[in-house]
PDB file of N, CA and C in Angstrom:
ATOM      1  N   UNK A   1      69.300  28.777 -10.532  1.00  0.00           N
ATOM      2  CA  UNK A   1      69.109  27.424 -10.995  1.00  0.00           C
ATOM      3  C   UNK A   1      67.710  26.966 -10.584  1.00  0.00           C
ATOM      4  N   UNK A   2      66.902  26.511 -11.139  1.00  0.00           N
ATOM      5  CA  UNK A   2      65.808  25.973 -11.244  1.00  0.00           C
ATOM      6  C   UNK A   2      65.851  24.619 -10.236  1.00  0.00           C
ATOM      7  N   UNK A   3      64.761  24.348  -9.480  1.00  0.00           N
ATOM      8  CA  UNK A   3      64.671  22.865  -8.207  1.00  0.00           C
ATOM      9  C   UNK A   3      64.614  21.708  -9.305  1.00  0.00           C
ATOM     10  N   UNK A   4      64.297  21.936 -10.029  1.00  0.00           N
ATOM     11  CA  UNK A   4      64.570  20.603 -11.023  1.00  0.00           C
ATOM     12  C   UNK A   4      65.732  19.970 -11.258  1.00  0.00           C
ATOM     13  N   UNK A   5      66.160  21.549 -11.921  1.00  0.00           N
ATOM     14  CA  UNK A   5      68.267  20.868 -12.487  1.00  0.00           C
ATOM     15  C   UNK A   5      69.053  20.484 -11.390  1.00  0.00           C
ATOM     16  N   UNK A   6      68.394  21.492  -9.960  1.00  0.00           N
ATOM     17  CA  UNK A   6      69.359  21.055  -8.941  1.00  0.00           C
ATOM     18  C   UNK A   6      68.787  19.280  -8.874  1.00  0.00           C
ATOM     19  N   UNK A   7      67.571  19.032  -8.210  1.00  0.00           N
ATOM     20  CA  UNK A   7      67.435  17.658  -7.972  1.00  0.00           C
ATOM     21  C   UNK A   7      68.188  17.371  -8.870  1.00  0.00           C
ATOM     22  N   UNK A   8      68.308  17.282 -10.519  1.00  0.00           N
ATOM     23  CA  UNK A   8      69.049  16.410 -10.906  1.00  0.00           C
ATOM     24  C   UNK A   8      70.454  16.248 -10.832  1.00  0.00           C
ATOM     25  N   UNK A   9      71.117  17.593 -10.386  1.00  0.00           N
ATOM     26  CA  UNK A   9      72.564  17.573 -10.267  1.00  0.00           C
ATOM     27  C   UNK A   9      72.721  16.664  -9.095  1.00  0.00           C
ATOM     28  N   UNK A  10      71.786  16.900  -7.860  1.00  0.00           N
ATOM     29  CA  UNK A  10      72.079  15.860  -6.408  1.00  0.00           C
ATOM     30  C   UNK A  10      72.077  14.928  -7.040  1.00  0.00           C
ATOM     31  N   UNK A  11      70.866  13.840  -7.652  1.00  0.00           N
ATOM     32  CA  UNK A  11      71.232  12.903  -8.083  1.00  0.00           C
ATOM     33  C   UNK A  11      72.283  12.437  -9.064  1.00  0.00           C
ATOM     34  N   UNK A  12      72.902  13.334  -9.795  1.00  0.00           N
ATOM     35  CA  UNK A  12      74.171  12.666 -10.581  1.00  0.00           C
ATOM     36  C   UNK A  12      75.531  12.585  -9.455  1.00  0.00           C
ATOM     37  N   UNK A  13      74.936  13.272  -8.385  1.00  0.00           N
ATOM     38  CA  UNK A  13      76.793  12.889  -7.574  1.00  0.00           C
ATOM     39  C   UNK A  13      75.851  11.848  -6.047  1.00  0.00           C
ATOM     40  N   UNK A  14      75.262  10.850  -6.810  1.00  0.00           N
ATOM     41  CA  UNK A  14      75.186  10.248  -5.758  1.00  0.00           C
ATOM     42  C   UNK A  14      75.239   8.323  -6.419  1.00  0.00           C
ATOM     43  N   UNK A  15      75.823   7.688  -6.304  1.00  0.00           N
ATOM     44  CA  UNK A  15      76.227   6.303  -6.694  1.00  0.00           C
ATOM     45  C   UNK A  15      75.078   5.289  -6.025  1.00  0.00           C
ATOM     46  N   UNK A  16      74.742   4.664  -6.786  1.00  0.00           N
ATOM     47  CA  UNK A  16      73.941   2.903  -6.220  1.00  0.00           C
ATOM     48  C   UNK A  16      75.081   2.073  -6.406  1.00  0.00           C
ATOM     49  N   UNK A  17      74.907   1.881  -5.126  1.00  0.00           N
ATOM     50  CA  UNK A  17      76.031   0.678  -4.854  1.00  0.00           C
ATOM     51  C   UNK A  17      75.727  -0.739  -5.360  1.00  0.00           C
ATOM     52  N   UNK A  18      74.333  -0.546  -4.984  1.00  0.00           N
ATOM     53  CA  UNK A  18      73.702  -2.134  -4.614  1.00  0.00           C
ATOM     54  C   UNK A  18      73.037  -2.534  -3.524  1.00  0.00           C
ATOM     55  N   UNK A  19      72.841  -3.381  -3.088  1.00  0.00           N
ATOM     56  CA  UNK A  19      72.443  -4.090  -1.781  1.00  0.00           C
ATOM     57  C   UNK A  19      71.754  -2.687  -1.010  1.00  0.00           C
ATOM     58  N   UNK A  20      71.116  -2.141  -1.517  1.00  0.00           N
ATOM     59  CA  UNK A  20      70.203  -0.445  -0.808  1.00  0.00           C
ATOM     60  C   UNK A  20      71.064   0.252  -0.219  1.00  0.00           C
ATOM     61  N   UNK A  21      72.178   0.233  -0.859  1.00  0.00           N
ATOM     62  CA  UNK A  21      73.550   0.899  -0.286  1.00  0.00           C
ATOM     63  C   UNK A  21      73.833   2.098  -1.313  1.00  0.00           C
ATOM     64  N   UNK A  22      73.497   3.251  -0.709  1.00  0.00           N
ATOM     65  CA  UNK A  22      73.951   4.501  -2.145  1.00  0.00           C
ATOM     66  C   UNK A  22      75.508   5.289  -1.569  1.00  0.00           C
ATOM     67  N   UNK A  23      76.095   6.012  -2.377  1.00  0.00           N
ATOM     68  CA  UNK A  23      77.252   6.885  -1.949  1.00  0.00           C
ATOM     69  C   UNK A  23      77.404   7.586  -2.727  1.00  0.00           C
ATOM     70  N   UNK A  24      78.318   9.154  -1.785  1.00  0.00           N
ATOM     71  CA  UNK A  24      78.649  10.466  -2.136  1.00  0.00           C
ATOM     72  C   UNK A  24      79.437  10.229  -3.260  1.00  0.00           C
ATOM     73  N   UNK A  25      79.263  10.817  -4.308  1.00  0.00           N
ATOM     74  CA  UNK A  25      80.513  10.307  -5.253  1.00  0.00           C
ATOM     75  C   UNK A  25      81.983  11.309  -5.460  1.00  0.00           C
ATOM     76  N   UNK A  26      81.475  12.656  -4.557  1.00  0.00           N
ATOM     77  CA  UNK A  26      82.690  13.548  -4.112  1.00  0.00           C
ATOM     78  C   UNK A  26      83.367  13.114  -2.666  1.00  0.00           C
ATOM     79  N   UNK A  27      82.651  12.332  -1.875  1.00  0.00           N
ATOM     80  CA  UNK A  27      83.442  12.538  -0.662  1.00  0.00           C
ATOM     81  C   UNK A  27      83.770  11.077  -0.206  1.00  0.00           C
ATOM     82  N   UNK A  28      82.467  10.039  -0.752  1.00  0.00           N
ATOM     83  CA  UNK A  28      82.664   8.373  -1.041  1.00  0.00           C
ATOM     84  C   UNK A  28      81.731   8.474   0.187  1.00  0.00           C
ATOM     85  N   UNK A  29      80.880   9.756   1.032  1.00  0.00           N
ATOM     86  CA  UNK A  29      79.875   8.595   2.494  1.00  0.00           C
ATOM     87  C   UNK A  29      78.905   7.728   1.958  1.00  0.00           C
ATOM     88  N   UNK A  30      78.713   7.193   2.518  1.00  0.00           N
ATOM     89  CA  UNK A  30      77.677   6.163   2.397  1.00  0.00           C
ATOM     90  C   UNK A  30      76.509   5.893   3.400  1.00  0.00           C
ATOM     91  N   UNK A  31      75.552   5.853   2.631  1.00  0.00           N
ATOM     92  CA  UNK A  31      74.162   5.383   3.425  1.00  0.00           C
ATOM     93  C   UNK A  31      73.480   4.546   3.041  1.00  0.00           C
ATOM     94  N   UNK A  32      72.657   3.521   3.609  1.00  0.00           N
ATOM     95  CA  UNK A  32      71.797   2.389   3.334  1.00  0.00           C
ATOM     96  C   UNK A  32      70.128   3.808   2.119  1.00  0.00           C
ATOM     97  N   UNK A  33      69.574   2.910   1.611  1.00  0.00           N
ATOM     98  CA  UNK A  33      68.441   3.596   1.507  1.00  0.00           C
ATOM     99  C   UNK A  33      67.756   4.017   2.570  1.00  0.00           C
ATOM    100  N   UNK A  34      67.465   3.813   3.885  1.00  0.00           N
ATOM    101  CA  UNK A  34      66.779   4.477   4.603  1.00  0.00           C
ATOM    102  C   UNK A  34      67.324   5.975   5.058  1.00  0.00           C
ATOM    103  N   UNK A  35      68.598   6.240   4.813  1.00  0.00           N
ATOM    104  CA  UNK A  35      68.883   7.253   4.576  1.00  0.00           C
ATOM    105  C   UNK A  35      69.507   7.936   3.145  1.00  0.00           C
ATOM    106  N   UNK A  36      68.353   7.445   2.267  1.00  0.00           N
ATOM    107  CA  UNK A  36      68.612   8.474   1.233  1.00  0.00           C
ATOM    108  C   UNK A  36      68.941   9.849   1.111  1.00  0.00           C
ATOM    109  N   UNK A  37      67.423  10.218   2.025  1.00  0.00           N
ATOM    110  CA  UNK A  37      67.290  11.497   2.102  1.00  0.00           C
ATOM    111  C   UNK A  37      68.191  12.740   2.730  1.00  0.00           C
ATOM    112  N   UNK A  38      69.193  11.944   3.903  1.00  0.00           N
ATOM    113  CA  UNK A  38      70.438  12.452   4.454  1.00  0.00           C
ATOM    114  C   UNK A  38      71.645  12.923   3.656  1.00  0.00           C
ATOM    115  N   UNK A  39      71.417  11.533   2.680  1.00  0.00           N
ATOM    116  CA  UNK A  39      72.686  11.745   1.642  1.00  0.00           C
ATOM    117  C   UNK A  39      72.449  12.663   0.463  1.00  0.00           C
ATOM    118  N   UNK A  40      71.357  12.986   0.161  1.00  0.00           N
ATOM    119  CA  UNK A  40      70.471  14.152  -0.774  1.00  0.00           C
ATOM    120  C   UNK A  40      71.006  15.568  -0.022  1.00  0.00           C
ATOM    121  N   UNK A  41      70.759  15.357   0.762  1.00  0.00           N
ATOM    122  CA  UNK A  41      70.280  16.768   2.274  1.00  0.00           C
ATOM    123  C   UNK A  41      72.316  17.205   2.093  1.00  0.00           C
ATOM    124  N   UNK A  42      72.854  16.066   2.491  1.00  0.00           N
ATOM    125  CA  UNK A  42      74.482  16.387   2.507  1.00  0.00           C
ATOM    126  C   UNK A  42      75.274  16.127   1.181  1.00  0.00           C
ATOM    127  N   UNK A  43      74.856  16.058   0.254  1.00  0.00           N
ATOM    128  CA  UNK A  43      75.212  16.645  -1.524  1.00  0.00           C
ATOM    129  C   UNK A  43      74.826  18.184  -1.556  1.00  0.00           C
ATOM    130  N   UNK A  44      73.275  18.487  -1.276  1.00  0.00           N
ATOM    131  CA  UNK A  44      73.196  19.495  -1.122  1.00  0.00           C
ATOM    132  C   UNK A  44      73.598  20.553  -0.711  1.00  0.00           C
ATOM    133  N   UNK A  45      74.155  20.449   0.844  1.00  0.00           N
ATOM    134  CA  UNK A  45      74.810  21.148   1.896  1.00  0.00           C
ATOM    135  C   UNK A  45      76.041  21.499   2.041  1.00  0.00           C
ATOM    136  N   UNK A  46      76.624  20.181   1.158  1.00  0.00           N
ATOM    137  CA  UNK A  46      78.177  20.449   1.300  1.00  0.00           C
ATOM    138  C   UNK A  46      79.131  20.424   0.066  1.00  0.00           C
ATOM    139  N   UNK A  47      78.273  19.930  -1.238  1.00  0.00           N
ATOM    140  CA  UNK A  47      79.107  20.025  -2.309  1.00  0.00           C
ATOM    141  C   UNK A  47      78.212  21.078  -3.452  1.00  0.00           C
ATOM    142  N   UNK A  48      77.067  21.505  -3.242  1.00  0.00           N
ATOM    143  CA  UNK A  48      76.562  22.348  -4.265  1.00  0.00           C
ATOM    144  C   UNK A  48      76.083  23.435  -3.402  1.00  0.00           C
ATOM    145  N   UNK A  49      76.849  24.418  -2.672  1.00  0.00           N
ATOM    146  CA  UNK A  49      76.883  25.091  -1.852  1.00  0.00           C
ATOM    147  C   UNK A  49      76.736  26.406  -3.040  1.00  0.00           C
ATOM    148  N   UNK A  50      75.381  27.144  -2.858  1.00  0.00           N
ATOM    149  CA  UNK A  50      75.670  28.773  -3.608  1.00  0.00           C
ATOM    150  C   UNK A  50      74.496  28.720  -4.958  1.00  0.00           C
ATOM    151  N   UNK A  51      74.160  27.072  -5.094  1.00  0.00           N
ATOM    152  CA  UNK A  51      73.307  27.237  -6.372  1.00  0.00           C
ATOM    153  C   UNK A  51      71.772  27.565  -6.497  1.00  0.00           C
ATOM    154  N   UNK A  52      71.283  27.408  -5.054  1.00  0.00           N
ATOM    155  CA  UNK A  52      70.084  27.757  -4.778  1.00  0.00           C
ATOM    156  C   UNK A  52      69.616  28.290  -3.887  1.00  0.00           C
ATOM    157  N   UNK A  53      68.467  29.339  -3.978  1.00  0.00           N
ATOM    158  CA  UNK A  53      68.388  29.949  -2.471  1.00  0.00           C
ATOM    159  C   UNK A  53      67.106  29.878  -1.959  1.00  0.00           C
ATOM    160  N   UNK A  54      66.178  29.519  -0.894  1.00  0.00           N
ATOM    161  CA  UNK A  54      64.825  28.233  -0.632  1.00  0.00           C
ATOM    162  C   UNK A  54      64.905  29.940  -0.082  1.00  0.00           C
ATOM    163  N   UNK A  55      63.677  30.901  -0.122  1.00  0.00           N
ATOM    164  CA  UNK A  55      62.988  31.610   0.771  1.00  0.00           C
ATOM    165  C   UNK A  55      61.875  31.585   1.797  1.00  0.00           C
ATOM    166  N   UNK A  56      61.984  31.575   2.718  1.00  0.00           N
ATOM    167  CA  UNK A  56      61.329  31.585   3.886  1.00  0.00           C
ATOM    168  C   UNK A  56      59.469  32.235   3.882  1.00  0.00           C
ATOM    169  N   UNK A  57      58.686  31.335   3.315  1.00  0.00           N
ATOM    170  CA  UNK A  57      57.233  32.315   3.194  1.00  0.00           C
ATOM    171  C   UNK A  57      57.006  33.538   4.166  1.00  0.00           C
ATOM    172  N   UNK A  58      57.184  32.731   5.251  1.00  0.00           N
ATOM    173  CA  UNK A  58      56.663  33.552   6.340  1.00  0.00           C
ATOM    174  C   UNK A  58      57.497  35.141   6.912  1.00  0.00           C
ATOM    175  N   UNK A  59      59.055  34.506   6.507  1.00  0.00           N
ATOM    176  CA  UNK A  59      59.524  35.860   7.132  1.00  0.00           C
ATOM    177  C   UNK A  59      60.905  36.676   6.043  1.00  0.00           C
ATOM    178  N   UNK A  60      60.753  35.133   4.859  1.00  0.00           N
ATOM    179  CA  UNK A  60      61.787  36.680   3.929  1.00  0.00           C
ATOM    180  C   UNK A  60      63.134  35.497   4.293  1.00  0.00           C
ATOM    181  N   UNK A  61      63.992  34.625   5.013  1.00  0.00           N
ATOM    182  CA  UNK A  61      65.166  34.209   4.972  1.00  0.00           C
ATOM    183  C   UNK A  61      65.370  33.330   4.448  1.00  0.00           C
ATOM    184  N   UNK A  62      66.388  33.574   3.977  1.00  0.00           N
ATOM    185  CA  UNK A  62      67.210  32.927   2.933  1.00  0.00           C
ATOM    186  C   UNK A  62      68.055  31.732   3.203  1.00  0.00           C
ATOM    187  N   UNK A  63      67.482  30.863   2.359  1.00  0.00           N
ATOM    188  CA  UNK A  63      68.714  29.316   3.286  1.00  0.00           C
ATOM    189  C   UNK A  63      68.960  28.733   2.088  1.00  0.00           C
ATOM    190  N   UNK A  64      69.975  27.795   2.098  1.00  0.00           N
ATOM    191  CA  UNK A  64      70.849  27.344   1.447  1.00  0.00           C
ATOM    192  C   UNK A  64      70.433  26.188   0.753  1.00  0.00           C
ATOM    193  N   UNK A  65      69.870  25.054   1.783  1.00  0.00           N
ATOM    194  CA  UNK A  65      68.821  24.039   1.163  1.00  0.00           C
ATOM    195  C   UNK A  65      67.650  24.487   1.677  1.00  0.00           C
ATOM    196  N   UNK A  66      67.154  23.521   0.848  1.00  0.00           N
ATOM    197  CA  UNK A  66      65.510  23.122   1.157  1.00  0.00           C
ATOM    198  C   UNK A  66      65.199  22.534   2.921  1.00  0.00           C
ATOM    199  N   UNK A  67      66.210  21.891   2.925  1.00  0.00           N
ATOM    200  CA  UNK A  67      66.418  20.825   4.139  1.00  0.00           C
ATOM    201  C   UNK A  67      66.412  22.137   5.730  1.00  0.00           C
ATOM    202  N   UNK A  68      67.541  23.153   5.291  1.00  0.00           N
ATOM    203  CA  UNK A  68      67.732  24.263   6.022  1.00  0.00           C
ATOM    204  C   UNK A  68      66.225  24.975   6.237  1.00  0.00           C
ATOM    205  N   UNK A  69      65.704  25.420   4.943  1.00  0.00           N
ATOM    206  CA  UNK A  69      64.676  25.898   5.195  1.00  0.00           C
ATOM    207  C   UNK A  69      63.533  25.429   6.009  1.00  0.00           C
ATOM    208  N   UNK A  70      63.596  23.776   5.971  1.00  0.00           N
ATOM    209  CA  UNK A  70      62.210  23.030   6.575  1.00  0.00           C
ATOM    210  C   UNK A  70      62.818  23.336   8.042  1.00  0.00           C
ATOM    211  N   UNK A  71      63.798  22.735   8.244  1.00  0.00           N
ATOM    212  CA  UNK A  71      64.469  23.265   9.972  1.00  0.00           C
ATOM    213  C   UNK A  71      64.000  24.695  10.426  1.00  0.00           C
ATOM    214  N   UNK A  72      64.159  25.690   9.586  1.00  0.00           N
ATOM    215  CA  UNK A  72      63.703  27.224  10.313  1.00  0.00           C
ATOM    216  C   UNK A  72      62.450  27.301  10.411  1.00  0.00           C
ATOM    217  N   UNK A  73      61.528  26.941   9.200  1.00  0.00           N
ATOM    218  CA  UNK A  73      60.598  27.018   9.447  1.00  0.00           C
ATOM    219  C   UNK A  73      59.811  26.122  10.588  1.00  0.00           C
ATOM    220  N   UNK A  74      60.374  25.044  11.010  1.00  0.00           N
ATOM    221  CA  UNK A  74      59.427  23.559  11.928  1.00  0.00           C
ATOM    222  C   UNK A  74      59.672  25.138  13.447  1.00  0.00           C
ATOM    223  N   UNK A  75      61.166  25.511  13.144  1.00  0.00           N
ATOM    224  CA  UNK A  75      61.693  26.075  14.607  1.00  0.00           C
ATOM    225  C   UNK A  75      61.464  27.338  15.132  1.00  0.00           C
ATOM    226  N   UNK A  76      60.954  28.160  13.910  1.00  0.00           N
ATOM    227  CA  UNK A  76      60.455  29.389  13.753  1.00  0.00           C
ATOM    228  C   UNK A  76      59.024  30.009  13.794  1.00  0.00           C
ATOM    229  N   UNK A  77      58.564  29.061  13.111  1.00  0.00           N
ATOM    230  CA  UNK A  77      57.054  29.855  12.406  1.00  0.00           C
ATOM    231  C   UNK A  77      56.090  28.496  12.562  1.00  0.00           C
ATOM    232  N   UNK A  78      56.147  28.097  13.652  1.00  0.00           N
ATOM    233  CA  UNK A  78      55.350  26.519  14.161  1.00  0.00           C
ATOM    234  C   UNK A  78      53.635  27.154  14.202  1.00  0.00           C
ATOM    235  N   UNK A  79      53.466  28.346  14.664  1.00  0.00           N
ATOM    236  CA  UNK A  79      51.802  28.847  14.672  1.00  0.00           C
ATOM    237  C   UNK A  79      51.850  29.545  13.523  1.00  0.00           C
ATOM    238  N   UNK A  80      52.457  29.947  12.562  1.00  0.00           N
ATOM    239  CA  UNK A  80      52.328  30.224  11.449  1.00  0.00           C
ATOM    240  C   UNK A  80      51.687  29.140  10.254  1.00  0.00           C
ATOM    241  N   UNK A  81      51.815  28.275  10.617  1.00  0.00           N
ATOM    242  CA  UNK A  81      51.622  27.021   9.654  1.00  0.00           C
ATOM    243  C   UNK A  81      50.149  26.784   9.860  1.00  0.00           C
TER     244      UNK A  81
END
């Protein structure tokens, strides 16, 4: 699957509430907008599990999100950067 279709699949399972209030539309969590990006990160992580695979520049591994990948890499390959 292409990072495009996925972004757009995250965004179709995620609801505007209103008041900068968005939600999961599989599981109903909810976050203010300042955590958009959490609720992106956990659509990703936990309901579109298998559709994309983020490779690791530096060493070849394979992660699940994007989100996963920035974590290995900040924790991994910090003088690599």
């Amino acid at each position: 699957m292409f990072h495009a279709d996925l972004k757009a699949l995250i965004w179709s399972k995620i609801i505007r509430l209103g008041g900068g209030e968005y939600q999961c539309q599989d599981c109903g969590l909810k976050k203010k907008s300042s955590g958009l990006t959490a609720l992106k990160n956990h659509v990703e992580a936990r309901h579109l599990t298998g559709l994309a695979e983020y490779h690791c520049p530096y060493c070849g591994k394979i992660c699940s999100t994007n989100n996963y990948l920035n974590v290995h890499i900040s924790q991994h390959h910090k003088s690599d950067q």
